[in-house]
C-alpha atoms as a PDB file:
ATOM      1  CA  UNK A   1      98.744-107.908 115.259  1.00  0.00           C
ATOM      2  CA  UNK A   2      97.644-109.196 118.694  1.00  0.00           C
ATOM      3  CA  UNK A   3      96.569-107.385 121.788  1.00  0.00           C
ATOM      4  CA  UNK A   4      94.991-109.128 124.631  1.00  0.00           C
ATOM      5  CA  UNK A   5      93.499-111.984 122.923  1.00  0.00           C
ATOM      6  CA  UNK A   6      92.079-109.747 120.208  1.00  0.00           C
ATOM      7  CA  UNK A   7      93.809-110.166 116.893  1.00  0.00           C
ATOM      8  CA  UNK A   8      93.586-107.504 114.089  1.00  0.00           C
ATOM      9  CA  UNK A   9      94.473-107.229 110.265  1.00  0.00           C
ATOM     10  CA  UNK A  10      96.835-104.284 109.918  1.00  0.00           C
ATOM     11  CA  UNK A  11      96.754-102.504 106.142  1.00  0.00           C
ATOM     12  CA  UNK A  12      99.854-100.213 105.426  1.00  0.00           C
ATOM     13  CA  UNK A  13      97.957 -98.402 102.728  1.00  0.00           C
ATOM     14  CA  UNK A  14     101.250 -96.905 101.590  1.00  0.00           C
ATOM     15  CA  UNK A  15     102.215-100.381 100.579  1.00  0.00           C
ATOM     16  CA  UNK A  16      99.878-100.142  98.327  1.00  0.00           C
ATOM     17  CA  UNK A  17      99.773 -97.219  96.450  1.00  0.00           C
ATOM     18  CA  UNK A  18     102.079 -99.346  93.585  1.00  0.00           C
ATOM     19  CA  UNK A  19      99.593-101.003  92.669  1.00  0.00           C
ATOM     20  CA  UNK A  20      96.909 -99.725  90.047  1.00  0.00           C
ATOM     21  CA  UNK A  21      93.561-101.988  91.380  1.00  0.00           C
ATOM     22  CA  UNK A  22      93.959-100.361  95.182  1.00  0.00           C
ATOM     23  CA  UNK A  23      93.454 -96.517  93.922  1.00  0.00           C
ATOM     24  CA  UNK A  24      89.473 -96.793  94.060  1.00  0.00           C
ATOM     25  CA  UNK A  25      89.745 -98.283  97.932  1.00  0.00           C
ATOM     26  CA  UNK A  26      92.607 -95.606  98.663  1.00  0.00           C
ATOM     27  CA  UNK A  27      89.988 -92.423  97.573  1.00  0.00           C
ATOM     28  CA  UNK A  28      86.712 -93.619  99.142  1.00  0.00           C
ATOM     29  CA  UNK A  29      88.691 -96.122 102.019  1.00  0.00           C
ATOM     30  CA  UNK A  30      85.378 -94.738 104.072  1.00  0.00           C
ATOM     31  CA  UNK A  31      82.998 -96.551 101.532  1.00  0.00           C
ATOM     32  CA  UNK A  32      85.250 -99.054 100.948  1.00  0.00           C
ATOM     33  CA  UNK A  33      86.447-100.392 104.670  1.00  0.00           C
ATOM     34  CA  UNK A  34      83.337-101.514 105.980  1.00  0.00           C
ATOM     35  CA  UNK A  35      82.681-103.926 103.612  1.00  0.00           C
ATOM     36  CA  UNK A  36      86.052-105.290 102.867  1.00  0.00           C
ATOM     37  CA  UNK A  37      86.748-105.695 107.331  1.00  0.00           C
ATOM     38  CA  UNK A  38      83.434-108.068 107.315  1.00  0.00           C
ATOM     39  CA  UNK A  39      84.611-110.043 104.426  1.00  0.00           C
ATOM     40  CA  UNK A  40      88.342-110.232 105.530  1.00  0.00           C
ATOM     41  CA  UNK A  41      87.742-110.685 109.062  1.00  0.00           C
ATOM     42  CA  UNK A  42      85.599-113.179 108.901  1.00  0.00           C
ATOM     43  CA  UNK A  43      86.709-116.644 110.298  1.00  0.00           C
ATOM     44  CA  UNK A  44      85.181-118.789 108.418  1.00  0.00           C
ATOM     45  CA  UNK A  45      85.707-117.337 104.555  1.00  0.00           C
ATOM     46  CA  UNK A  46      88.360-115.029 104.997  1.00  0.00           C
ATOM     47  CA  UNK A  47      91.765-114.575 107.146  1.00  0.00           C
ATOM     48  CA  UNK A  48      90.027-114.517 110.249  1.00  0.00           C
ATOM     49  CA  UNK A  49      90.399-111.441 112.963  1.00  0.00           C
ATOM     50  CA  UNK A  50      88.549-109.524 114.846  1.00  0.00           C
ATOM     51  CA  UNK A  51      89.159-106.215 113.566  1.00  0.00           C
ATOM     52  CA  UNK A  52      91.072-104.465 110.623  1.00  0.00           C
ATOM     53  CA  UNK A  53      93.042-101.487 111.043  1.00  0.00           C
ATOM     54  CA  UNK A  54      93.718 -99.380 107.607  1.00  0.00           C
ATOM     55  CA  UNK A  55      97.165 -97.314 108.272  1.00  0.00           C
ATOM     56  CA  UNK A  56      96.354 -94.030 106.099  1.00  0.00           C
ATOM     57  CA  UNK A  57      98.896 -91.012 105.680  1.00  0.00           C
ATOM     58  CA  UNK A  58      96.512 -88.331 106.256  1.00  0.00           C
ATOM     59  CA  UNK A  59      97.981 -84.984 104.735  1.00  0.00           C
ATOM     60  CA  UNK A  60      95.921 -82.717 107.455  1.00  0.00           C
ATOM     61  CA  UNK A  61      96.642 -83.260 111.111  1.00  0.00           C
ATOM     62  CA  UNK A  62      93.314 -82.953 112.737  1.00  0.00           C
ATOM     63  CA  UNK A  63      92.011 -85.049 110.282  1.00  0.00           C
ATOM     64  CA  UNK A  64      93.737 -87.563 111.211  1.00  0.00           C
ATOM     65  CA  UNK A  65      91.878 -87.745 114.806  1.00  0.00           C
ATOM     66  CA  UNK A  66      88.810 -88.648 112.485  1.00  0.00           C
ATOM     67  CA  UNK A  67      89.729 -90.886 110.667  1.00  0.00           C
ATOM     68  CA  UNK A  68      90.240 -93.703 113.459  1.00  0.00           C
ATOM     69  CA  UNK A  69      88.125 -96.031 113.208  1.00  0.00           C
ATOM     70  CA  UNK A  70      87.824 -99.781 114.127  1.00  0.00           C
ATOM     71  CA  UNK A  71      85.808-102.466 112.354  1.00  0.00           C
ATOM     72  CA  UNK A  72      84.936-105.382 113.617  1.00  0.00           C
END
């Protein structure tokens, strides 16, 4: 995804609730995310972006207000 000559890595984490190795990002994704956006944003030894966005299906609606957050 592109917006204004910021590009960002967009995760559909429903995508990948199939498969088996994801589960321990999916239930601590707050742990998890920082980590993995430096390492996969990074230009020089990973895809390259500046930012990753983690699309979650949060059961509990003002949760969901919380749980936005941008790394980059």
């Amino acid at each position: 995804m592109q917006a204004l000559g910021n590009d960002f890595i967009v995760i559909d984490a429903q995508s990948l609730l199939a498969q088996a190795a994801t589960e321990t990002l999916l239930q601590h994704w707050q742990e998890v995310l920082p980590t993995l956006a430096q390492r996969l944003c990074s230009r020089r030894f990973g895809i390259g972006a500046d930012g990753l966005l983690l699309a979650i299906d949060l059961k509990q609606k003002q949760l969901s207000e919380l749980a936005i957050q941008i790394y980059g």
